[in-house]
PDB file of N, CA and C in Angstrom:
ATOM      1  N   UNK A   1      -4.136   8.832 -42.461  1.00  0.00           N
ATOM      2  CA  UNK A   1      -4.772   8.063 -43.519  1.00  0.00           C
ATOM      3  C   UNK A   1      -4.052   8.369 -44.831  1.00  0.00           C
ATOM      4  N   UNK A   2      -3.694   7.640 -45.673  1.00  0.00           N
ATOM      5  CA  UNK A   2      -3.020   7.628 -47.109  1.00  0.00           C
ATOM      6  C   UNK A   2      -4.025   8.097 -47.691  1.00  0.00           C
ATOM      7  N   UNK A   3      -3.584   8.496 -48.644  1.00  0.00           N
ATOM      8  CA  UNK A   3      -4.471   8.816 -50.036  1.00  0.00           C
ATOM      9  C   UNK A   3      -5.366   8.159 -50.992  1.00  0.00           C
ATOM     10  N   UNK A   4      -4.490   6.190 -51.441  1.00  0.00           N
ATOM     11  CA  UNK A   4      -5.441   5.844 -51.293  1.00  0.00           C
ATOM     12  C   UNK A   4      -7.236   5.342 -50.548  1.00  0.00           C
ATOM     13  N   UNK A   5      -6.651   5.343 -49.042  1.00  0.00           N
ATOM     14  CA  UNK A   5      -7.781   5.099 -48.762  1.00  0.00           C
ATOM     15  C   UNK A   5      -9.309   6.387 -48.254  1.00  0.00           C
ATOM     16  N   UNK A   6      -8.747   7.668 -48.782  1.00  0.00           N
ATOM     17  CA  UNK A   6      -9.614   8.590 -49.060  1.00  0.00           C
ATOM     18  C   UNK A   6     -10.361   7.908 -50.590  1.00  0.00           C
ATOM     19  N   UNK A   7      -9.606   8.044 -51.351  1.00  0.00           N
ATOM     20  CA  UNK A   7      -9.762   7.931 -52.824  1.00  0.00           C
ATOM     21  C   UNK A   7     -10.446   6.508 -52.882  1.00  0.00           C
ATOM     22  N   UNK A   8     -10.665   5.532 -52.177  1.00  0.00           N
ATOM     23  CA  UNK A   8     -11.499   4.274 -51.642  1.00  0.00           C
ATOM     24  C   UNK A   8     -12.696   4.751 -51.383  1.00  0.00           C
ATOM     25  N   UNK A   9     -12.709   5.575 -50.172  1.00  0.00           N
ATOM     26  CA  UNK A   9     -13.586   5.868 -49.320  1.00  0.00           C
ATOM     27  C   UNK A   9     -14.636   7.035 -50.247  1.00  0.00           C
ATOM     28  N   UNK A  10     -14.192   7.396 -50.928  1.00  0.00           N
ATOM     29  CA  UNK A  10     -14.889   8.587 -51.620  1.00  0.00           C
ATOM     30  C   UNK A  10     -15.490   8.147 -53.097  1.00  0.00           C
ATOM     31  N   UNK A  11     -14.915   6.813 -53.779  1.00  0.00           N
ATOM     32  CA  UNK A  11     -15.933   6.298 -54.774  1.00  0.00           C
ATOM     33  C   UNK A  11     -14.599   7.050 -56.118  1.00  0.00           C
ATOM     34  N   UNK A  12     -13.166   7.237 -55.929  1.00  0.00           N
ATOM     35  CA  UNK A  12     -12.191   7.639 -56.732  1.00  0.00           C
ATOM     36  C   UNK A  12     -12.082   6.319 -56.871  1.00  0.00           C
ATOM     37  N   UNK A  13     -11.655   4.951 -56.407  1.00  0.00           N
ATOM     38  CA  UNK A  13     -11.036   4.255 -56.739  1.00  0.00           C
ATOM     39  C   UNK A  13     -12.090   3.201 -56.550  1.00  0.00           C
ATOM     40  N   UNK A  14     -12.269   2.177 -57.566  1.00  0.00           N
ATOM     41  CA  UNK A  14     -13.668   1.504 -57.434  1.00  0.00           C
ATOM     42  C   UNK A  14     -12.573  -0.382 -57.606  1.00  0.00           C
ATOM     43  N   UNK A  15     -13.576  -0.996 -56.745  1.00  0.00           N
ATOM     44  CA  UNK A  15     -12.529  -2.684 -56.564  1.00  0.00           C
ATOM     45  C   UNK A  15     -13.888  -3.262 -57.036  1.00  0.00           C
ATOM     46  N   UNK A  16     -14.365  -4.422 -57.693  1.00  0.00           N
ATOM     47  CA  UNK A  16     -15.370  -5.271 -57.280  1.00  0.00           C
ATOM     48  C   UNK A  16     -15.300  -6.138 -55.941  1.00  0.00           C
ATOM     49  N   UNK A  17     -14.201  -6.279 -55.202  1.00  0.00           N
ATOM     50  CA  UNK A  17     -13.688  -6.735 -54.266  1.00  0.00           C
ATOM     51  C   UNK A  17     -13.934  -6.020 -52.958  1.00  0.00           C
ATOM     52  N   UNK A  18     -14.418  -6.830 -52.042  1.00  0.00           N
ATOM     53  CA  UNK A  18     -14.474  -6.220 -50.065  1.00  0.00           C
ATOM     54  C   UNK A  18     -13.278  -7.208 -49.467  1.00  0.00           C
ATOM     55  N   UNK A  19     -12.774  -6.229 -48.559  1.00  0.00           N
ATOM     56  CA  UNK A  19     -11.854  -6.588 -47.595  1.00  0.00           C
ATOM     57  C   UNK A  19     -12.253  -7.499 -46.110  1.00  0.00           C
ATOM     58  N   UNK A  20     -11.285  -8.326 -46.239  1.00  0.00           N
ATOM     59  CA  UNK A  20     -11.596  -9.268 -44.884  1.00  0.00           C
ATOM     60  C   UNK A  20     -10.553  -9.132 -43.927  1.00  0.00           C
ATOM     61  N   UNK A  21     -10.887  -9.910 -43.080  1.00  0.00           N
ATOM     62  CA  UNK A  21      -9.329 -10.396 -42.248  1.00  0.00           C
ATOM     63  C   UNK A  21     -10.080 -11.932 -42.069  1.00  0.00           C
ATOM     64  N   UNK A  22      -9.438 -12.734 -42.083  1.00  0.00           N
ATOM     65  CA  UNK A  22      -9.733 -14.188 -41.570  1.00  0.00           C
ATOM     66  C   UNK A  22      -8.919 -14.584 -40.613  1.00  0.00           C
ATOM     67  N   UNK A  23      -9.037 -15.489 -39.778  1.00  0.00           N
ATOM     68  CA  UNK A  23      -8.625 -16.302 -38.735  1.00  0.00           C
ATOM     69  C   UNK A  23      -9.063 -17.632 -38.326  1.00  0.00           C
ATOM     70  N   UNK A  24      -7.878 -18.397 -38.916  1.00  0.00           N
ATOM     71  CA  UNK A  24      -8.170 -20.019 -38.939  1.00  0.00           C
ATOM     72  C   UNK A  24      -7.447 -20.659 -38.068  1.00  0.00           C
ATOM     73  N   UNK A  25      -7.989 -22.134 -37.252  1.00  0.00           N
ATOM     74  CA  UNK A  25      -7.237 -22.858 -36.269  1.00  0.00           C
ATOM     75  C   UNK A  25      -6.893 -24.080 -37.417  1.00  0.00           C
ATOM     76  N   UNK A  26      -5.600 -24.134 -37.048  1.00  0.00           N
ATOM     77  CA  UNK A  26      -5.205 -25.361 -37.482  1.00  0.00           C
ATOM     78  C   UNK A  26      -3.646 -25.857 -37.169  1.00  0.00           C
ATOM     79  N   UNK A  27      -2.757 -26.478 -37.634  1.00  0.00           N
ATOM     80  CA  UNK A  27      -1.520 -26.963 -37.049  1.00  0.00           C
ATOM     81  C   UNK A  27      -0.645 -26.235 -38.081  1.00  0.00           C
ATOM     82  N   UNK A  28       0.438 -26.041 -38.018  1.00  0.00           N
ATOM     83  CA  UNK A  28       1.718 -25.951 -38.399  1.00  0.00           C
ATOM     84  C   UNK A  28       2.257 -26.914 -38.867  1.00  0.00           C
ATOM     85  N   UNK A  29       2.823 -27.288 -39.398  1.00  0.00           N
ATOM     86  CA  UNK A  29       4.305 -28.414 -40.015  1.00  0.00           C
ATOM     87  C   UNK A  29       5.103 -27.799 -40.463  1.00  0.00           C
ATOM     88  N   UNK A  30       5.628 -28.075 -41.817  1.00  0.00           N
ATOM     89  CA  UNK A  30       6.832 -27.231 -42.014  1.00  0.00           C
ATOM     90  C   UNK A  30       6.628 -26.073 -42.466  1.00  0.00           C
ATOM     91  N   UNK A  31       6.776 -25.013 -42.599  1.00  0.00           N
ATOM     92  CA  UNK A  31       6.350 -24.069 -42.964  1.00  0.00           C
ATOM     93  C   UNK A  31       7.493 -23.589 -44.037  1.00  0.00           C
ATOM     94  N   UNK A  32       7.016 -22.174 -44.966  1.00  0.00           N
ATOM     95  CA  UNK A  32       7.594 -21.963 -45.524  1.00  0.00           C
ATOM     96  C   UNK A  32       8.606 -21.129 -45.023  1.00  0.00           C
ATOM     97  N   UNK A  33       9.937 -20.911 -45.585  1.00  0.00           N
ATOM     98  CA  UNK A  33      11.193 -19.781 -45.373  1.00  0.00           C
ATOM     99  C   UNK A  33      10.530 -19.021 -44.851  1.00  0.00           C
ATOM    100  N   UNK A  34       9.656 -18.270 -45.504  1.00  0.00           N
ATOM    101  CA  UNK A  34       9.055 -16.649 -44.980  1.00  0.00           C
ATOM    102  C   UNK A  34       8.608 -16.352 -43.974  1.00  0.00           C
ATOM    103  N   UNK A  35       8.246 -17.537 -43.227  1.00  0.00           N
ATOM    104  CA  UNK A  35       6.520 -17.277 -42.236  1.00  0.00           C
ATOM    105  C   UNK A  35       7.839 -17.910 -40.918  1.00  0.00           C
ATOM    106  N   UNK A  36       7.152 -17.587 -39.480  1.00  0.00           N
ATOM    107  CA  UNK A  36       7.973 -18.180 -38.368  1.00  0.00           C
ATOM    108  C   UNK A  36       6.969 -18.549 -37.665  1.00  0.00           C
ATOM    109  N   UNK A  37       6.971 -20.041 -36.928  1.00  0.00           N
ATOM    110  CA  UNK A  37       6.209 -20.444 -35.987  1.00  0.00           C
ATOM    111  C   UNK A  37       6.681 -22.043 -35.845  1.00  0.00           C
ATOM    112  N   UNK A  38       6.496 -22.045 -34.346  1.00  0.00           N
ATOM    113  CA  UNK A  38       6.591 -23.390 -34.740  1.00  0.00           C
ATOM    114  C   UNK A  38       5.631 -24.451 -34.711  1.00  0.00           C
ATOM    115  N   UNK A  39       5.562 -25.848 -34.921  1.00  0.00           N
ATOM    116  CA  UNK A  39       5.210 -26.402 -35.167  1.00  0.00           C
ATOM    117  C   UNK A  39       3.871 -26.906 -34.035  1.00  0.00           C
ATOM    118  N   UNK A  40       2.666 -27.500 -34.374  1.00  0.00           N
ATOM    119  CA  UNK A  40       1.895 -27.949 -33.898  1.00  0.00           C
ATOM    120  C   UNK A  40       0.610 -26.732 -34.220  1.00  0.00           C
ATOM    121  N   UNK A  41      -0.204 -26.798 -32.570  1.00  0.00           N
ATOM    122  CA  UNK A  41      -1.427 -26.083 -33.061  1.00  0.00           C
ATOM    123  C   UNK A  41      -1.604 -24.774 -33.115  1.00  0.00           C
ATOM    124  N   UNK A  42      -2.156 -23.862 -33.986  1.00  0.00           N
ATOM    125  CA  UNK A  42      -2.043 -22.479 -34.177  1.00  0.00           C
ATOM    126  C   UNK A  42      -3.552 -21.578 -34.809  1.00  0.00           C
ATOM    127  N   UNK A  43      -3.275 -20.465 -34.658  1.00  0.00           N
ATOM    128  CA  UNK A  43      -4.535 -19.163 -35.637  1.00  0.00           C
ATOM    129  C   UNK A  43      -3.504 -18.893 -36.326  1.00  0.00           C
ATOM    130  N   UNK A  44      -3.850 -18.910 -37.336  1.00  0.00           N
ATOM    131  CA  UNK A  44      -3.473 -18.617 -38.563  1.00  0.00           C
ATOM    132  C   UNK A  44      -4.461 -17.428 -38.788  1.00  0.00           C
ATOM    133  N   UNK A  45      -3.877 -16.203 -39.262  1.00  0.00           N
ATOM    134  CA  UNK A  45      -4.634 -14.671 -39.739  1.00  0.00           C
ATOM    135  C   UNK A  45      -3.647 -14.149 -40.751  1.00  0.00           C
ATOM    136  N   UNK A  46      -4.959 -13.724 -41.471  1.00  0.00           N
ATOM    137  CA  UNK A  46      -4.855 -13.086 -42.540  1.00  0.00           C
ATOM    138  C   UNK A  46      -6.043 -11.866 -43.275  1.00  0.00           C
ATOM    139  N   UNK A  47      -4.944 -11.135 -43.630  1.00  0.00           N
ATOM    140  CA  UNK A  47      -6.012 -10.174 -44.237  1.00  0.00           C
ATOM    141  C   UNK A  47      -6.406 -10.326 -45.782  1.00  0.00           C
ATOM    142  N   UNK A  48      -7.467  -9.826 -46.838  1.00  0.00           N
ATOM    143  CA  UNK A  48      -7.375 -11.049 -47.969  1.00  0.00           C
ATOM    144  C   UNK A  48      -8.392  -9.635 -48.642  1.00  0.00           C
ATOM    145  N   UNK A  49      -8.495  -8.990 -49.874  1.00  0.00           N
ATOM    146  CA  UNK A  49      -9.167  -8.127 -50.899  1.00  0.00           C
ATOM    147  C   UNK A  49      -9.725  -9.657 -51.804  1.00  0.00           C
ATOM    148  N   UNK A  50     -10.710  -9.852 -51.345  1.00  0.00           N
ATOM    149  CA  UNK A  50     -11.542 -11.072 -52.271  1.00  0.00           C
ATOM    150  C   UNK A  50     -13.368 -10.497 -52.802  1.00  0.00           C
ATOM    151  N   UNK A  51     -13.672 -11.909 -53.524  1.00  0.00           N
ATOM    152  CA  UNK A  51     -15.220 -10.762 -53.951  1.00  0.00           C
ATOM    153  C   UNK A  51     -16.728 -11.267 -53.065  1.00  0.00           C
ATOM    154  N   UNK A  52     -15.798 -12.729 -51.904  1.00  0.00           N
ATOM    155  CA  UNK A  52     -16.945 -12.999 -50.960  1.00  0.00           C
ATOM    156  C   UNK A  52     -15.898 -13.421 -49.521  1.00  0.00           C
ATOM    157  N   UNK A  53     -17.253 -13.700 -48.904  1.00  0.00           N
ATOM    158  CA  UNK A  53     -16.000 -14.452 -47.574  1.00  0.00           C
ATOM    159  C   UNK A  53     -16.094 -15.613 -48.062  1.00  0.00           C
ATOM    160  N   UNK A  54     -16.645 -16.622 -49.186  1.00  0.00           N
ATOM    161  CA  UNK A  54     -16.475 -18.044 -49.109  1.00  0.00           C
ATOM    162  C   UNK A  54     -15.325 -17.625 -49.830  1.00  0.00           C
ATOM    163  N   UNK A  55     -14.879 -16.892 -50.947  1.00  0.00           N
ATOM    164  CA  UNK A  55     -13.429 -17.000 -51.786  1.00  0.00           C
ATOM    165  C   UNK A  55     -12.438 -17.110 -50.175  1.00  0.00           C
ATOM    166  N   UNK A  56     -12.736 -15.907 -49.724  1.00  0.00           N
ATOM    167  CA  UNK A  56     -11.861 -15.599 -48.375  1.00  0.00           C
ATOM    168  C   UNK A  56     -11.096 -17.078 -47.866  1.00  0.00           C
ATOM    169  N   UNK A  57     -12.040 -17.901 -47.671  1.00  0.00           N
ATOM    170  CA  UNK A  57     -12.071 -19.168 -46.823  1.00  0.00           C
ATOM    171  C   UNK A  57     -11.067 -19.909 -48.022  1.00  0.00           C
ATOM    172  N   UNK A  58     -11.866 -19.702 -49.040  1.00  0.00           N
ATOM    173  CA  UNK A  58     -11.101 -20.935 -50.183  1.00  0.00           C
ATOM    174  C   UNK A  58      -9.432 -20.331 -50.090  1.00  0.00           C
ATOM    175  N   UNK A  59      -9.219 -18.817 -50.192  1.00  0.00           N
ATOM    176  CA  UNK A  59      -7.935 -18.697 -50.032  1.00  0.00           C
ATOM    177  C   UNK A  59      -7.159 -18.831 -48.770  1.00  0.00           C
ATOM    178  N   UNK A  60      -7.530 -18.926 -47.686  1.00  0.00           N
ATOM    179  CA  UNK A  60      -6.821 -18.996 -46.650  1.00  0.00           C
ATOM    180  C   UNK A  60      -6.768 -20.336 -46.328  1.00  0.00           C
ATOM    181  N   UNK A  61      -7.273 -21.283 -47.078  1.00  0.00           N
ATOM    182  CA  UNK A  61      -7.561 -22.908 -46.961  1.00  0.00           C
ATOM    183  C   UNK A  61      -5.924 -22.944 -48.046  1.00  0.00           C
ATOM    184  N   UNK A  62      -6.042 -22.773 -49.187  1.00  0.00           N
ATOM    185  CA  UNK A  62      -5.088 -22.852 -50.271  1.00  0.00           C
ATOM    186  C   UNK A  62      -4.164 -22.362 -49.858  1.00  0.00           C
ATOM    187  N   UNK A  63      -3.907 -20.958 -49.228  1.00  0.00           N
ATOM    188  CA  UNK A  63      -2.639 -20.256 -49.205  1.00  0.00           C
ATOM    189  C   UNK A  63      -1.947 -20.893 -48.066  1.00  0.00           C
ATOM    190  N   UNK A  64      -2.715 -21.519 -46.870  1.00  0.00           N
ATOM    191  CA  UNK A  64      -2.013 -22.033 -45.774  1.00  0.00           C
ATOM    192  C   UNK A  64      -1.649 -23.492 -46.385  1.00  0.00           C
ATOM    193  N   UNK A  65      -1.849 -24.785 -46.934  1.00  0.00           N
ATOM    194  CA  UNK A  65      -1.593 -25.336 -47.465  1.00  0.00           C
ATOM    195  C   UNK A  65      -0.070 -25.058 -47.792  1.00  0.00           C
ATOM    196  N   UNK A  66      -0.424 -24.133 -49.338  1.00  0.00           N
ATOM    197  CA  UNK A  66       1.006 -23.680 -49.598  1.00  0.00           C
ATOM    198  C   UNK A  66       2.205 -23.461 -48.805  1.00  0.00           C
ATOM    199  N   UNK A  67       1.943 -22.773 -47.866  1.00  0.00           N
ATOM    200  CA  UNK A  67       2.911 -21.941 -46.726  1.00  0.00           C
ATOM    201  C   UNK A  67       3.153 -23.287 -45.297  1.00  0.00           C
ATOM    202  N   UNK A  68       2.503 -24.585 -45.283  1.00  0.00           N
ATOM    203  CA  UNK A  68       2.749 -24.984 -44.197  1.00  0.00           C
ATOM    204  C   UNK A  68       2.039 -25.262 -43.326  1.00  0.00           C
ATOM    205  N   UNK A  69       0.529 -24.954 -43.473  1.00  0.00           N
ATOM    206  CA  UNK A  69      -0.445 -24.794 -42.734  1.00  0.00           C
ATOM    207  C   UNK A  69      -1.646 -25.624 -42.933  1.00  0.00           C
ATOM    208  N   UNK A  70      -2.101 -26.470 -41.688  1.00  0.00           N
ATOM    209  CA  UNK A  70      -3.004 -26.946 -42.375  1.00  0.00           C
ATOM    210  C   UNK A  70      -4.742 -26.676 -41.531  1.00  0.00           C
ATOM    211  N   UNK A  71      -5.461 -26.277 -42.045  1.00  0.00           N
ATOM    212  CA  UNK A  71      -6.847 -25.968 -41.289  1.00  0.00           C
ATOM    213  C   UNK A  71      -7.552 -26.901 -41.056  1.00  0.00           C
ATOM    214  N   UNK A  72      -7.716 -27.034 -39.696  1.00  0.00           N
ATOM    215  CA  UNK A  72      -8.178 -28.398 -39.085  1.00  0.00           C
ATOM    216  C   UNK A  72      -9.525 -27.599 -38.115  1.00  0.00           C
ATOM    217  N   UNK A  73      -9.604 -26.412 -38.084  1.00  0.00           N
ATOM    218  CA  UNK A  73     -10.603 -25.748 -37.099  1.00  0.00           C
ATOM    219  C   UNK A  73     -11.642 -24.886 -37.491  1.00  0.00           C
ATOM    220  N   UNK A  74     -12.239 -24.465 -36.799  1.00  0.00           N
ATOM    221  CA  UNK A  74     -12.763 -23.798 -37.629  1.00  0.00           C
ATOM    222  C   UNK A  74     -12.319 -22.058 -38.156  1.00  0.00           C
ATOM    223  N   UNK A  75     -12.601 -21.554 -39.418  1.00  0.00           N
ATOM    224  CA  UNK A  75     -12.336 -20.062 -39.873  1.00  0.00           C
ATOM    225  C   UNK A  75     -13.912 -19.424 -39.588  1.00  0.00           C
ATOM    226  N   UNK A  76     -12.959 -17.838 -39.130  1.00  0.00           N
ATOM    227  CA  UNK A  76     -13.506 -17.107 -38.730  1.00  0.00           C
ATOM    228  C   UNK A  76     -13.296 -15.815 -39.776  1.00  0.00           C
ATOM    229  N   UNK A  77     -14.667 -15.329 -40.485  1.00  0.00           N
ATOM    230  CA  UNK A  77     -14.330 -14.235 -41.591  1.00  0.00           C
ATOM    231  C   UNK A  77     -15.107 -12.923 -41.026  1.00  0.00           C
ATOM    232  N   UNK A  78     -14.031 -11.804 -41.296  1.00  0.00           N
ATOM    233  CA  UNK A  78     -14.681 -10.794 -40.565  1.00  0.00           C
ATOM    234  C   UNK A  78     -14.490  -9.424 -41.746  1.00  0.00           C
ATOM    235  N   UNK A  79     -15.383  -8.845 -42.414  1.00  0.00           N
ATOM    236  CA  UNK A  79     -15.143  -7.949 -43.036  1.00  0.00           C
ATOM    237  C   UNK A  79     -15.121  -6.525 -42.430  1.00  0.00           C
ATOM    238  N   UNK A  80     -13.047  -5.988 -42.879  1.00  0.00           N
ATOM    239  CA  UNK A  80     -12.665  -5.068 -41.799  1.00  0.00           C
ATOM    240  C   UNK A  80     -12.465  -3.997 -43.502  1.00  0.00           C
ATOM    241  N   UNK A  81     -11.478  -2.889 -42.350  1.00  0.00           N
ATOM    242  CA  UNK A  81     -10.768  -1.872 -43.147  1.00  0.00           C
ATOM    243  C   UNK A  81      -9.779  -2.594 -43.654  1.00  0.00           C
ATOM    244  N   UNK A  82      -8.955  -1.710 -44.695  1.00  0.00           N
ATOM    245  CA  UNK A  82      -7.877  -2.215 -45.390  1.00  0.00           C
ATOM    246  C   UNK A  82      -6.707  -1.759 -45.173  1.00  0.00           C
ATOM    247  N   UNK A  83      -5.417  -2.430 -44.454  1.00  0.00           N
ATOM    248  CA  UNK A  83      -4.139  -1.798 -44.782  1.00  0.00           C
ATOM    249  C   UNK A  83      -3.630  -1.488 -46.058  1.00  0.00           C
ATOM    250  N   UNK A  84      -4.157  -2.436 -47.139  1.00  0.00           N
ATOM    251  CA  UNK A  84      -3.290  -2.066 -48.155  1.00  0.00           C
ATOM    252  C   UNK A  84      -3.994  -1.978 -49.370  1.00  0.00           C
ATOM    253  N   UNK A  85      -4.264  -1.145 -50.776  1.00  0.00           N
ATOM    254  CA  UNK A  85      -5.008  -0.890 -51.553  1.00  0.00           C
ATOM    255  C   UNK A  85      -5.553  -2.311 -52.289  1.00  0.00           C
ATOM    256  N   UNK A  86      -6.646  -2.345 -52.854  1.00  0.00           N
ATOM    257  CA  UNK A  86      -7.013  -2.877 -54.277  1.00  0.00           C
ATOM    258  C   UNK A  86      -6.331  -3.365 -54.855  1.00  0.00           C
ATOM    259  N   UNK A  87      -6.028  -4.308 -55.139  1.00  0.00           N
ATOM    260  CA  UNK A  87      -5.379  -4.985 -57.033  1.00  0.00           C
ATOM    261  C   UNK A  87      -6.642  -5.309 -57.819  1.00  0.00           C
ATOM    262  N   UNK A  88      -5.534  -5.598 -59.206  1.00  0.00           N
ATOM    263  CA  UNK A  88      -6.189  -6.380 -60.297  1.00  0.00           C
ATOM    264  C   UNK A  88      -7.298  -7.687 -59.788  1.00  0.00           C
ATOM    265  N   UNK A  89      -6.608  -8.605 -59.269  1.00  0.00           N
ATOM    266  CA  UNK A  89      -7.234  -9.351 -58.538  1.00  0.00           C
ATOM    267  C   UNK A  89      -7.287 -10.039 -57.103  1.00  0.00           C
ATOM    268  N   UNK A  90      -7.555 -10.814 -56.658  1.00  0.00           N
ATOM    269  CA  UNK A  90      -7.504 -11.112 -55.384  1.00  0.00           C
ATOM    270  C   UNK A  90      -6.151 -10.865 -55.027  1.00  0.00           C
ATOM    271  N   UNK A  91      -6.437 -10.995 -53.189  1.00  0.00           N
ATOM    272  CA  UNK A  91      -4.918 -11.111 -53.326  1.00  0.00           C
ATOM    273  C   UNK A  91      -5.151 -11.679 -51.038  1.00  0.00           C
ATOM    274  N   UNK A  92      -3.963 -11.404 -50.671  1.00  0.00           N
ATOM    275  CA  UNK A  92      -3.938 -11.848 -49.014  1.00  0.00           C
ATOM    276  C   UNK A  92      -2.592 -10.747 -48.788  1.00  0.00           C
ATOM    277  N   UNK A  93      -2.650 -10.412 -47.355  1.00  0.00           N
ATOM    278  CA  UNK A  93      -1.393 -10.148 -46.748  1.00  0.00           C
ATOM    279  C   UNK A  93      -1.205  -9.835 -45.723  1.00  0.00           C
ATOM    280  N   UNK A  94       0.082  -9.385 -44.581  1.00  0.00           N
ATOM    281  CA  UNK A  94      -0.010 -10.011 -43.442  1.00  0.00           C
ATOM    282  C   UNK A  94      -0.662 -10.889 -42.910  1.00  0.00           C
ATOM    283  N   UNK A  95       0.155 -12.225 -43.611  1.00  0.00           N
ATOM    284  CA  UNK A  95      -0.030 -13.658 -42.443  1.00  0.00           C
ATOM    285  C   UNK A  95       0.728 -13.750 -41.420  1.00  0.00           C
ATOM    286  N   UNK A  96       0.032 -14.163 -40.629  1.00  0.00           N
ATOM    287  CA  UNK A  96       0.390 -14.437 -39.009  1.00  0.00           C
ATOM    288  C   UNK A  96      -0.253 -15.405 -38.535  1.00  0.00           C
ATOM    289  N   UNK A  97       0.583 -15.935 -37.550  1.00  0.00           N
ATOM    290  CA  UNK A  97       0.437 -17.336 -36.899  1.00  0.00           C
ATOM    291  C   UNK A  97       0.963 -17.095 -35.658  1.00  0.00           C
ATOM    292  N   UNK A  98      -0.237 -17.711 -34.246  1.00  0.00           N
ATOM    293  CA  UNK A  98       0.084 -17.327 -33.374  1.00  0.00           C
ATOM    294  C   UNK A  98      -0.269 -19.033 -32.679  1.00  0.00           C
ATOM    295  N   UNK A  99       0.338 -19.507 -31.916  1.00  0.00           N
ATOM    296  CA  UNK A  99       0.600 -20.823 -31.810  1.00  0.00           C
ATOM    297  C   UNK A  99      -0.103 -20.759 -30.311  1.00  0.00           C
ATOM    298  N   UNK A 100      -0.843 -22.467 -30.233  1.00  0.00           N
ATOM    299  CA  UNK A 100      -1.503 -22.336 -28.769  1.00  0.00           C
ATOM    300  C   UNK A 100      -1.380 -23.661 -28.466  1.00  0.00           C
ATOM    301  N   UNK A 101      -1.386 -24.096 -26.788  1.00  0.00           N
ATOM    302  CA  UNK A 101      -1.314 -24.948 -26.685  1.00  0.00           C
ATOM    303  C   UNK A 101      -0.041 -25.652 -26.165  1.00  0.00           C
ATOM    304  N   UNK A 102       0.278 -26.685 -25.824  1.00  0.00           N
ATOM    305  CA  UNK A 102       1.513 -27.490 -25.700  1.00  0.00           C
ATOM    306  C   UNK A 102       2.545 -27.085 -27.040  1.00  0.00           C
TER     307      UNK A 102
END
């Protein structure tokens, strides 16, 4: 365990923000440089430091948009542990896309 997440866990480091992971069905198209998958139907996951699960949803609706993705299914919000600390404000990371189907 890192240090921050003692210093989480112990009331050292204070977020107004809870941690999610989300997981959305929807298709692929083009996607951005960064992300790999190909095209058609997919889960889209993500982990996301937001201050509800509806923000959660609104960002993984927006950020897949951005990136290539479009949510056609339904999201699934699950409030987990955190790989990675707190920010200033919201934020997402490790997206992944796992493709199903034809």
């Amino acid at each position: 365990m890192t240090n921050w997440k003692l210093q989480l866990k112990y009331g050292k480091i204070q977020s107004p923000y809870s941690h999610f992971t989300v997981l959305a069905d929807g298709e692929v198209g083009e996607l951005n440089p960064d992300f790999k998958c190909r095209k058609g139907k997919a889960w889209m996951g993500m982990k996301i430091w937001s201050s509800s699960s509806e923000q959660s949803v609104e960002m993984v609706e927006s950020i897949g948009q951005d990136i290539g993705f479009n949510v056609t299914g339904k999201i699934m919000v699950y409030k987990t542990q955190p790989n990675q600390p707190p920010r200033e404000n919201p934020y997402a990371y490790e997206i992944t896309f796992t493709p199903y189907g034809e």
